[in-house]
PDB file of N, CA and C in Angstrom:
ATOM      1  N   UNK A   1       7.439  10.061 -10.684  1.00  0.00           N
ATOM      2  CA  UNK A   1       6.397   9.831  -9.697  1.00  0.00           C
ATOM      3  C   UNK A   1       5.986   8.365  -9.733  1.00  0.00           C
ATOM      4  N   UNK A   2       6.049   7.639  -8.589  1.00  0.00           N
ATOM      5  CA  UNK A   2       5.677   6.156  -8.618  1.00  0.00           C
ATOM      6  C   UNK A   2       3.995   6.451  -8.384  1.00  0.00           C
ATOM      7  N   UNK A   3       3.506   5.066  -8.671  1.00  0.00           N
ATOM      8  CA  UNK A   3       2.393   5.048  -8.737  1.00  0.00           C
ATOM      9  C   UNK A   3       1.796   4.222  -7.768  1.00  0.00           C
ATOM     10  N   UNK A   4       0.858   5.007  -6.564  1.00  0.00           N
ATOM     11  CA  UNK A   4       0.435   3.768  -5.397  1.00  0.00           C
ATOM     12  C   UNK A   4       0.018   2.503  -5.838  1.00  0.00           C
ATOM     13  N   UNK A   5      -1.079   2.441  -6.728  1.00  0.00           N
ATOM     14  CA  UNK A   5      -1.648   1.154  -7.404  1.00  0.00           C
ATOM     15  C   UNK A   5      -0.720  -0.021  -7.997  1.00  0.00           C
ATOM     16  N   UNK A   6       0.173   0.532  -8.296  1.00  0.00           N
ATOM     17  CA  UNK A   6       1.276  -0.369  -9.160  1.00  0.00           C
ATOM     18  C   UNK A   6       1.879  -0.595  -8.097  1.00  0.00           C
ATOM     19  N   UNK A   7       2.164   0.160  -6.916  1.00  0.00           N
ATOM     20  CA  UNK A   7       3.497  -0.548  -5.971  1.00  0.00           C
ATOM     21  C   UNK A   7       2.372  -1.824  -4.539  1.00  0.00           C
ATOM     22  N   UNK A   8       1.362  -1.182  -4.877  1.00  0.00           N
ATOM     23  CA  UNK A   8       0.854  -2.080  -4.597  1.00  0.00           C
ATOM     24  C   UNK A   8       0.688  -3.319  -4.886  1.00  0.00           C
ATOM     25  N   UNK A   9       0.074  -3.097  -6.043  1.00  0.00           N
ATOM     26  CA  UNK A   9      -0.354  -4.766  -6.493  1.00  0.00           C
ATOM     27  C   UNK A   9       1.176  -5.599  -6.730  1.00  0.00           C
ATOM     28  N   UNK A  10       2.232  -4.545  -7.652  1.00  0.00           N
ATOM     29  CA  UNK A  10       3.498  -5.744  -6.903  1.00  0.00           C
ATOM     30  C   UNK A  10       3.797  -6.185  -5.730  1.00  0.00           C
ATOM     31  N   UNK A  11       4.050  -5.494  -4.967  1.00  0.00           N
ATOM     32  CA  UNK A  11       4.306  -5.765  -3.771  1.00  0.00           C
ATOM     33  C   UNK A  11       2.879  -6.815  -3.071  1.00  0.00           C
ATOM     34  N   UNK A  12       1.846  -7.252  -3.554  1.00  0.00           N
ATOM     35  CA  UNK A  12       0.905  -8.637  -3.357  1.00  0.00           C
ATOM     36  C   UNK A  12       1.187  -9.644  -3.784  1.00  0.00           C
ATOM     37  N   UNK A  13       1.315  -9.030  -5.845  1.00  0.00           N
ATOM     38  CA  UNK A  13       1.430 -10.270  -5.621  1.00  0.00           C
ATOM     39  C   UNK A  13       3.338 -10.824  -6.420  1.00  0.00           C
ATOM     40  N   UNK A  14       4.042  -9.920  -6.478  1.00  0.00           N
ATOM     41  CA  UNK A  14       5.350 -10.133  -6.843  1.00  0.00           C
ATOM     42  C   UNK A  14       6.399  -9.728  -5.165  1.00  0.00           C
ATOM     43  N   UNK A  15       5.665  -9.482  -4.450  1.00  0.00           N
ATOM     44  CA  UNK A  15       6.637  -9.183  -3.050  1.00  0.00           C
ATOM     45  C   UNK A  15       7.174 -10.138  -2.858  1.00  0.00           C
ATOM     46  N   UNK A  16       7.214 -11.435  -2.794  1.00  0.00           N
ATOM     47  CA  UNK A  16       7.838 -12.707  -2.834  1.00  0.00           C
ATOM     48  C   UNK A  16       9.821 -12.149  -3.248  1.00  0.00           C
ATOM     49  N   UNK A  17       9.482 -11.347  -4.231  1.00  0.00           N
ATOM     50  CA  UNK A  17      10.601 -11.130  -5.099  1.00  0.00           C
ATOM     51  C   UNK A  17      11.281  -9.645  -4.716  1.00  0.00           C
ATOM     52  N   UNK A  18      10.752  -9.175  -3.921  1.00  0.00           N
ATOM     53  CA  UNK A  18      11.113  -7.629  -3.761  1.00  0.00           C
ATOM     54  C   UNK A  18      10.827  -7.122  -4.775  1.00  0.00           C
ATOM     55  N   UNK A  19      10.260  -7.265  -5.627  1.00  0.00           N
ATOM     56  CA  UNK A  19       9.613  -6.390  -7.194  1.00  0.00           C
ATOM     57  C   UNK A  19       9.547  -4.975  -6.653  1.00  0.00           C
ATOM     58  N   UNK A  20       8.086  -5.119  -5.864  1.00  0.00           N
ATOM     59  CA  UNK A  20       7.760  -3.404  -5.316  1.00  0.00           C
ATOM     60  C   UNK A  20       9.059  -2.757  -5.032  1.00  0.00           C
ATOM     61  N   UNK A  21       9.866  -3.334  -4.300  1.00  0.00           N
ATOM     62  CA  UNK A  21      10.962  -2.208  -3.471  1.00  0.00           C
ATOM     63  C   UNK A  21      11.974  -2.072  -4.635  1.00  0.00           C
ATOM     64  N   UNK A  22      12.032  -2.836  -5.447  1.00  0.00           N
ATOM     65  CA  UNK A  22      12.923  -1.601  -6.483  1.00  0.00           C
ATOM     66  C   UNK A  22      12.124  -0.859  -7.779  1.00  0.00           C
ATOM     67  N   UNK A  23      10.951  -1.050  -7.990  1.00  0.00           N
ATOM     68  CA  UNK A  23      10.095   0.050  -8.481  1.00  0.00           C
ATOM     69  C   UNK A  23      10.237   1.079  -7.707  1.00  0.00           C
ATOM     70  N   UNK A  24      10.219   1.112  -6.298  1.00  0.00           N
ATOM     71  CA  UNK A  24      10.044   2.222  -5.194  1.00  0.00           C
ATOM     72  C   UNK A  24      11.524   2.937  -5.270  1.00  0.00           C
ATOM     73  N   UNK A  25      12.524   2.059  -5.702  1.00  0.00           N
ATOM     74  CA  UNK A  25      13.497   2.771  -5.644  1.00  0.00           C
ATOM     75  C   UNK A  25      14.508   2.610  -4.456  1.00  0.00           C
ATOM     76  N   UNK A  26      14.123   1.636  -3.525  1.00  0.00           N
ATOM     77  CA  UNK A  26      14.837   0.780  -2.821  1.00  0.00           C
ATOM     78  C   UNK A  26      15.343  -0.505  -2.999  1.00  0.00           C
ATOM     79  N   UNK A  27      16.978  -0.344  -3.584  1.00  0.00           N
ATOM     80  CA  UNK A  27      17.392  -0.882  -4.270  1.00  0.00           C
ATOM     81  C   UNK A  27      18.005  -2.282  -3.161  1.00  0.00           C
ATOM     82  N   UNK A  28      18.602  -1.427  -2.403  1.00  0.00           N
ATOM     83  CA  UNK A  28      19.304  -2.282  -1.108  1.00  0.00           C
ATOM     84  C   UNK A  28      18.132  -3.430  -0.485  1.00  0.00           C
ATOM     85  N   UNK A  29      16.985  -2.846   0.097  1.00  0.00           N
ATOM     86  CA  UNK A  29      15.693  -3.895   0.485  1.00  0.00           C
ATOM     87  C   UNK A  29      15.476  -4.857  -0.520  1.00  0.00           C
ATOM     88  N   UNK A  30      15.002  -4.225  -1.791  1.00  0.00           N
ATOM     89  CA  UNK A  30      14.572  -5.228  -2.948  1.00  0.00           C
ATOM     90  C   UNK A  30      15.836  -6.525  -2.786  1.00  0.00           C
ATOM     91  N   UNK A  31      17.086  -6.123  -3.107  1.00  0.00           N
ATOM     92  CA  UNK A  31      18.148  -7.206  -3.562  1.00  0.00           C
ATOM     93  C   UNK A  31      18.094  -7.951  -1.815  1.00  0.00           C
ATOM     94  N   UNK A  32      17.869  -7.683  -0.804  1.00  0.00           N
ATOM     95  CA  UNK A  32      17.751  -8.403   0.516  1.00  0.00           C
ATOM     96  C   UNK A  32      16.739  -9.204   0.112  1.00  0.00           C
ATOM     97  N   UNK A  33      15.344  -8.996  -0.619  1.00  0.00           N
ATOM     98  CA  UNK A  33      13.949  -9.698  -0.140  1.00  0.00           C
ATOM     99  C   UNK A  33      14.097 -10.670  -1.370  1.00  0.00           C
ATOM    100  N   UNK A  34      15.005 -10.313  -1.903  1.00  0.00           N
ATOM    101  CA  UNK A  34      15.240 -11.325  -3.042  1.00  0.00           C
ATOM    102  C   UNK A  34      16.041 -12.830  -2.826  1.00  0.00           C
ATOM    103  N   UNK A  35      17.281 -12.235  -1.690  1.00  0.00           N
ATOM    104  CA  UNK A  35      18.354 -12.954  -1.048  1.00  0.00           C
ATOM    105  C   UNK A  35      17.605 -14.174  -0.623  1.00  0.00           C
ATOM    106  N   UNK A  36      16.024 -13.841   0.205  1.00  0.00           N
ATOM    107  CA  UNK A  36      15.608 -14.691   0.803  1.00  0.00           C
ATOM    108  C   UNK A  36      14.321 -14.926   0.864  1.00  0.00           C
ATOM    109  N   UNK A  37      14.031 -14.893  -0.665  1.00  0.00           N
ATOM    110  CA  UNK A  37      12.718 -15.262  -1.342  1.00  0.00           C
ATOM    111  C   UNK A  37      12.323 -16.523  -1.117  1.00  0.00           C
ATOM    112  N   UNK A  38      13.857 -17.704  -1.488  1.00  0.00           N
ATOM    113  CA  UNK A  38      13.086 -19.114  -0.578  1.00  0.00           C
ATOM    114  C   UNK A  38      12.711 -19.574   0.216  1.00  0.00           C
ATOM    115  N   UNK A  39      12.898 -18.770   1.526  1.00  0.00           N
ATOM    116  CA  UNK A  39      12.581 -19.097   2.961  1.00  0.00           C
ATOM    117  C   UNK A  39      10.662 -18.703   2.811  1.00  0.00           C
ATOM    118  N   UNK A  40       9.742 -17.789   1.924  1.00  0.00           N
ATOM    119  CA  UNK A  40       8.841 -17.588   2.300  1.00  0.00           C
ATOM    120  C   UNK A  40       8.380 -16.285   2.645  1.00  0.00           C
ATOM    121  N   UNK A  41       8.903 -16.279   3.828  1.00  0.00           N
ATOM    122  CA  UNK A  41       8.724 -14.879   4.490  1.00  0.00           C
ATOM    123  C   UNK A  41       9.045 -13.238   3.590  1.00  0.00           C
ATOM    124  N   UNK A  42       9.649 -13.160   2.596  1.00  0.00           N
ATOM    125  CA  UNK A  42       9.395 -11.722   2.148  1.00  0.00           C
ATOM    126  C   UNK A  42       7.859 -11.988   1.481  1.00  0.00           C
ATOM    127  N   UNK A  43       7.181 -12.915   0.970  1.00  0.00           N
ATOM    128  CA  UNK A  43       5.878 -13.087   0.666  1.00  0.00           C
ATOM    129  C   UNK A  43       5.173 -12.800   1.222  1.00  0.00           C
ATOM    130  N   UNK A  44       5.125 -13.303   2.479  1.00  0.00           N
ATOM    131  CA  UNK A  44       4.275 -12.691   3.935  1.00  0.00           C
ATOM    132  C   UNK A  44       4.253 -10.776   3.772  1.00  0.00           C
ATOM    133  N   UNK A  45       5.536 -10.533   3.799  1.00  0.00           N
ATOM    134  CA  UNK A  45       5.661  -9.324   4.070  1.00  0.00           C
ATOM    135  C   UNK A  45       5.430  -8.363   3.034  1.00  0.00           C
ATOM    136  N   UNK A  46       5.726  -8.776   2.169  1.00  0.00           N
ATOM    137  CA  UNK A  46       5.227  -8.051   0.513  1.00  0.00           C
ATOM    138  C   UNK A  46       3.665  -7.853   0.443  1.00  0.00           C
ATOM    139  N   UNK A  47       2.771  -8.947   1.031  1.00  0.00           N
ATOM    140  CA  UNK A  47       1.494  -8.708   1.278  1.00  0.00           C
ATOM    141  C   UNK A  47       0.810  -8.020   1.930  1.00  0.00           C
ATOM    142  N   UNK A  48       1.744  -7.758   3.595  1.00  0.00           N
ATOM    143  CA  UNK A  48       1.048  -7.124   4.385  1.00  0.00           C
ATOM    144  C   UNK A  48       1.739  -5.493   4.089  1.00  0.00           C
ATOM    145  N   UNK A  49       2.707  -5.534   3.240  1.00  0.00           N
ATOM    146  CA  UNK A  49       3.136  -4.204   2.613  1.00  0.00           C
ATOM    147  C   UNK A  49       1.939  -3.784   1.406  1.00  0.00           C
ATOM    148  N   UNK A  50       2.070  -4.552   0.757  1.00  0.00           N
ATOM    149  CA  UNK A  50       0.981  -3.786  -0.324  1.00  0.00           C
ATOM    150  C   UNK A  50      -0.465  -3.435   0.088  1.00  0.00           C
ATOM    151  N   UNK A  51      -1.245  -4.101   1.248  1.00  0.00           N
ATOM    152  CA  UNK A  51      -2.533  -3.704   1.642  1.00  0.00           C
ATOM    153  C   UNK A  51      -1.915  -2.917   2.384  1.00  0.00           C
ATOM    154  N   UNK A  52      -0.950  -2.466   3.099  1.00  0.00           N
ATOM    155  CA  UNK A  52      -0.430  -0.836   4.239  1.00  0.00           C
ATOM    156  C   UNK A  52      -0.528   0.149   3.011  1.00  0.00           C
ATOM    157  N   UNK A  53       0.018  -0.225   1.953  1.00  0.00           N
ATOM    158  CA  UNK A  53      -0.203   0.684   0.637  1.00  0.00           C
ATOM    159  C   UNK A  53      -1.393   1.371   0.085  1.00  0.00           C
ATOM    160  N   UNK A  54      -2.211   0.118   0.037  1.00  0.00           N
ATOM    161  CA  UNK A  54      -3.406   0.614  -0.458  1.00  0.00           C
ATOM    162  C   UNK A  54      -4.334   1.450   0.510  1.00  0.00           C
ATOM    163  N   UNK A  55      -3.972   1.016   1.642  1.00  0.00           N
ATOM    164  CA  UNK A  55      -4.961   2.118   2.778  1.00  0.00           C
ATOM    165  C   UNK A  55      -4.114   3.410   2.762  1.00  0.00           C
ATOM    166  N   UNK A  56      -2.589   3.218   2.723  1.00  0.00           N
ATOM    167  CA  UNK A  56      -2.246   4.798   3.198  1.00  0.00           C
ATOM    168  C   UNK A  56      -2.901   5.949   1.988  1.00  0.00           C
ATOM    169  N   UNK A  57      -2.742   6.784   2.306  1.00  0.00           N
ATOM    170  CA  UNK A  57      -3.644   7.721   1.830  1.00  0.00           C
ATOM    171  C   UNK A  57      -2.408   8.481   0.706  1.00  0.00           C
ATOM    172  N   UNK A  58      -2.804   8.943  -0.323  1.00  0.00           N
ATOM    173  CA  UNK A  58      -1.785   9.050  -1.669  1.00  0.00           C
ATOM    174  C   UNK A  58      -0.749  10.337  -0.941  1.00  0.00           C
ATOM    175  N   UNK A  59      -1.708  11.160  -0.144  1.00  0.00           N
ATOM    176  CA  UNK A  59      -0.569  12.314   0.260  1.00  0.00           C
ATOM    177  C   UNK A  59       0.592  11.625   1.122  1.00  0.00           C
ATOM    178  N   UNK A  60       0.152  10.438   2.026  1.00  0.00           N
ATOM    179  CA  UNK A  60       1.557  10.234   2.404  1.00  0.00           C
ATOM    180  C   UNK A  60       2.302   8.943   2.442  1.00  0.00           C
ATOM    181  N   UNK A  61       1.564   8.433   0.892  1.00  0.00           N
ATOM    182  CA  UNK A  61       2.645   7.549  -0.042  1.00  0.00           C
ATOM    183  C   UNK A  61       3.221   8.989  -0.634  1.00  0.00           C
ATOM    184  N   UNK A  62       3.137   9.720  -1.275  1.00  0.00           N
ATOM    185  CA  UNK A  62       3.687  10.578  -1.850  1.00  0.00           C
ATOM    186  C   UNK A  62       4.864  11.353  -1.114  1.00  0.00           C
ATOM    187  N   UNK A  63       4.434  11.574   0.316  1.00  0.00           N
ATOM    188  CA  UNK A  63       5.586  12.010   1.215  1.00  0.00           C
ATOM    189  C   UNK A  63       6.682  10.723   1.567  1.00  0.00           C
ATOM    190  N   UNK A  64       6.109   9.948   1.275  1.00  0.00           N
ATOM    191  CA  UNK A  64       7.435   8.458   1.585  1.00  0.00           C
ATOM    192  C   UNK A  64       8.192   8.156   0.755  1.00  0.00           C
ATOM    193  N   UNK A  65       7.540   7.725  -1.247  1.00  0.00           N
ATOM    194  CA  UNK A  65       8.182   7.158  -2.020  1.00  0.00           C
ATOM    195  C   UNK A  65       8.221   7.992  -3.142  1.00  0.00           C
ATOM    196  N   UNK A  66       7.290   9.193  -2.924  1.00  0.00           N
ATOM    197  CA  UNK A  66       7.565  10.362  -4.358  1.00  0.00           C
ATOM    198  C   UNK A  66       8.543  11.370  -3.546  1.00  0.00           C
TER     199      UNK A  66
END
């Protein structure tokens, strides 16, 4: 069982790196957001992923990544 809080706060403040998406178990995304960590932009997106995280509601993080 992943844990919302943890895929959160990676994905703020390690999304830069795709951290969150292979905790989550998305192995293929993570090694992409990694590909193109220098351009910036998976940072952007790792951020506005981890606050979508923290609002969704645990039943359906649980239906997505458990």
């Amino acid at each position: 069982m992943k844990n919302k809080l943890v895929a959160s706060l990676l994905a703020i403040f390690l999304g830069g790196f795709g951290i969150h998406k292979f905790y989550l178990g998305r192995t293929g995304q993570g090694i992409f957001m990694l590909l193109f960590a220098w351009t910036g932009i998976p940072e952007i997106i790792g951020i506005i992923q981890g606050v979508l995280m923290l609002v969704m509601t645990q039943r359906d993080f649980d239906r997505k990544y458990n």
